[in-house]
Protein backbone atom coordinates (compact mmCIF):
# COMPACT_ATOMS: atom_id res chain seq x y z
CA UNK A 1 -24.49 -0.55 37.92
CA UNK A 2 -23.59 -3.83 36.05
CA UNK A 3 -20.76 -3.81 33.71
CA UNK A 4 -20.74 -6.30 30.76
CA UNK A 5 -17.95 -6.79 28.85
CA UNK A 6 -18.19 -8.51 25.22
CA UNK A 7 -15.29 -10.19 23.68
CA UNK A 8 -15.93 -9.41 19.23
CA UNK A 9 -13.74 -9.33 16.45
CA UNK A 10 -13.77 -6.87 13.65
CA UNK A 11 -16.11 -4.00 15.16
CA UNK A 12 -14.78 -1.34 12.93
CA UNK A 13 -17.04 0.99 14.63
CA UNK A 14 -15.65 0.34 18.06
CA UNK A 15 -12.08 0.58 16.77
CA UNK A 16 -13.11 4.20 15.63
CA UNK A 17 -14.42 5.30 18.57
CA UNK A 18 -11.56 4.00 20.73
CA UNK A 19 -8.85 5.83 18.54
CA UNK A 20 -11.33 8.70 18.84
CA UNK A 21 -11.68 8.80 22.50
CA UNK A 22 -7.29 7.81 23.14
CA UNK A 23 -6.60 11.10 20.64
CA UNK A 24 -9.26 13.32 22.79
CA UNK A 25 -7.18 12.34 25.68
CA UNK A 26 -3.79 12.51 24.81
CA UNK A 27 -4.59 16.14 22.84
CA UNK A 28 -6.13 17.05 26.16
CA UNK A 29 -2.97 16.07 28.12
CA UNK A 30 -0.08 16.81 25.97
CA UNK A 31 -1.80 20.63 24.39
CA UNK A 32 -0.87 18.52 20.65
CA UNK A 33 -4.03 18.64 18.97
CA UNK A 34 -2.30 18.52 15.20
CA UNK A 35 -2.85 14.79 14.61
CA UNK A 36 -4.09 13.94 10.85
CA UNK A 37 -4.40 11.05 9.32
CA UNK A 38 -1.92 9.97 6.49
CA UNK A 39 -2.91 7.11 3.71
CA UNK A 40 -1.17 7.02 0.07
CA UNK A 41 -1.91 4.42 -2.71
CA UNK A 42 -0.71 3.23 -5.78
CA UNK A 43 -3.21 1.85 -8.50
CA UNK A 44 -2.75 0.15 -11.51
CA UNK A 45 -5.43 0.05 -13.89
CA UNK A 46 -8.00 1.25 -11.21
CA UNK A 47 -6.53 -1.40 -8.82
CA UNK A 48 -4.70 -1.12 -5.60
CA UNK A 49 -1.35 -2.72 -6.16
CA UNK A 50 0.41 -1.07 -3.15
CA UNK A 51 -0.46 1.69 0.01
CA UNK A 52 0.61 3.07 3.27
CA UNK A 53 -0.94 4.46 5.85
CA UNK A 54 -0.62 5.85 9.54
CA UNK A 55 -0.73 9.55 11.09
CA UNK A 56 1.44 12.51 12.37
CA UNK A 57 0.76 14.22 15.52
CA UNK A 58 3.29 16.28 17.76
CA UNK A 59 5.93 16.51 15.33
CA UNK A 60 5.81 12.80 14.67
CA UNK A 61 4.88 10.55 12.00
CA UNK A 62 4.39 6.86 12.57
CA UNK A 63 3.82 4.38 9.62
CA UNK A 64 0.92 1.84 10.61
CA UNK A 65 0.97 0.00 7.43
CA UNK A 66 2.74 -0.52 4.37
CA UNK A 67 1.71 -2.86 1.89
CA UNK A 68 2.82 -4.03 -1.81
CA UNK A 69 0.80 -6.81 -3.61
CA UNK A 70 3.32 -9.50 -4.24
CA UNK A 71 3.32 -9.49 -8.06
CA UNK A 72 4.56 -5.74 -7.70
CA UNK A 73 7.32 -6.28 -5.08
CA UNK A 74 10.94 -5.16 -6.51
CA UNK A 75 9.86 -2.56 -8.21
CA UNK A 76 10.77 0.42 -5.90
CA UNK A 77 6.98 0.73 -4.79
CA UNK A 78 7.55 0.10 -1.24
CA UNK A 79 10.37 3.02 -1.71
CA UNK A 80 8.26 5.39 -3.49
CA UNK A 81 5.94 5.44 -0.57
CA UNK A 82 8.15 5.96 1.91
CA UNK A 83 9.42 8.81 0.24
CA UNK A 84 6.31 10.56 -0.64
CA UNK A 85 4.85 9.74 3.45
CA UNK A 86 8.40 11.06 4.77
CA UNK A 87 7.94 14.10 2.45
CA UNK A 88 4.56 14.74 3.84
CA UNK A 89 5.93 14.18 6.94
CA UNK A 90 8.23 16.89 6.98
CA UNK A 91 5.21 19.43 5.35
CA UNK A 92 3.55 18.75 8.13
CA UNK A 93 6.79 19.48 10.51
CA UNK A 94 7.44 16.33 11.83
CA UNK A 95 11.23 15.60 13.30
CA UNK A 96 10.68 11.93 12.90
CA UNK A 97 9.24 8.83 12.40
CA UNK A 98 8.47 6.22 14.31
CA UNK A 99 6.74 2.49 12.82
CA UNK A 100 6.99 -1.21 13.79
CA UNK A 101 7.82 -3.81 12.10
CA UNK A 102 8.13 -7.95 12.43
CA UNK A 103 11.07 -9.73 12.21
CA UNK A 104 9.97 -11.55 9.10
CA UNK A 105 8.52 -8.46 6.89
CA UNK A 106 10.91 -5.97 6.09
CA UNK A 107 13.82 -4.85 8.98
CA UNK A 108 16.72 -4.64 5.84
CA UNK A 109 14.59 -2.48 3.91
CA UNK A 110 14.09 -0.02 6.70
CA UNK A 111 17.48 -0.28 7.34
CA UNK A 112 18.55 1.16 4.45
CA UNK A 113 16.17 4.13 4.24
CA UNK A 114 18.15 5.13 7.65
CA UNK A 115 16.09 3.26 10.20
CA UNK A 116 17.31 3.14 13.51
CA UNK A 117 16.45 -0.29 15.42
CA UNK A 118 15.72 0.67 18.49
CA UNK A 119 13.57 -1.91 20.49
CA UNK A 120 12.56 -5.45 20.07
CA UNK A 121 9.71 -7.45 21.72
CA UNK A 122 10.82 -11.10 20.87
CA UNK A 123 8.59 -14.30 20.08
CA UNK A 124 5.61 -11.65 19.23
CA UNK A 125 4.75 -13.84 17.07
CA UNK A 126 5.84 -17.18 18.22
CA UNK A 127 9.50 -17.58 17.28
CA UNK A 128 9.97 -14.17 15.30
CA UNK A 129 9.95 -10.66 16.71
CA UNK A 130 8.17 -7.03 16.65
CA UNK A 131 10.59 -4.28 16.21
CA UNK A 132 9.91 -0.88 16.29
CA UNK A 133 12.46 1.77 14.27
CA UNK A 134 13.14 5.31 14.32
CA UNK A 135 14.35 7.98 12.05
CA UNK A 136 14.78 11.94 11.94
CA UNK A 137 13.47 13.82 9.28
């Protein structure tokens, strides 16, 4: 048998199947087979202005993404997300949540929504940090 392995960028299909194959497994090892996807938006005229998305599985949430376009930042968007995905959260039973964030995005705003800081992976990217926070629901 020879293996080839092919370095690519942006296989969107490949990304699928991975996060396909990784939830098979871990559903299959921890008995949790809950996982959903989660994905909120907010549109202005038709256009995406703002969204979040990530997943809950095992009494988790985890926020992947959270996004506002700049001419809409400071206007409670960001918060209005996070409410509405920790709401869902707790429909869905989760305890807590769980997301990661860089040093140079948004660690104060987190904060204040009652973000625990509770690891930090420093110069990911050079000369800044990833930091991953935690909160119960």
């Amino acid at each position: 048998m020879a293996i080839e392995i092919e370095a690519g960028e942006g296989d969107r299909d490949l990304a699928e199947r991975l996060d396909t194959e990784i939830y098979a497994h871990n559903a299959e090892t921890t008995g949790l087979r809950d996982g959903r996807l989660l994905t909120l938006k907010a549109t202005n005229d038709g256009m995406l202005v703002a969204g979040l998305s990530g997943w809950t599985w095992g009494a988790c949430g985890f926020v992947d993404a959270l996004w506002v376009e700049a001419g809409f930042r400071e206007r409670g968007l960001g918060t209005s997300l996070m409410d509405a995905a920790e709401r869902e959260m707790v429909l869905r039973r989760c305890r807590q949540v769980v997301l990661l964030t860089h040093s140079f995005q948004a660690p104060e705003f987190y904060r204040r929504r009652g973000y625990t800081r509770v690891a930090d992976v420093p110069d990911y990217p050079a000369g800044h940090a990833w930091l991953l926070f935690t909160k119960p629901l």
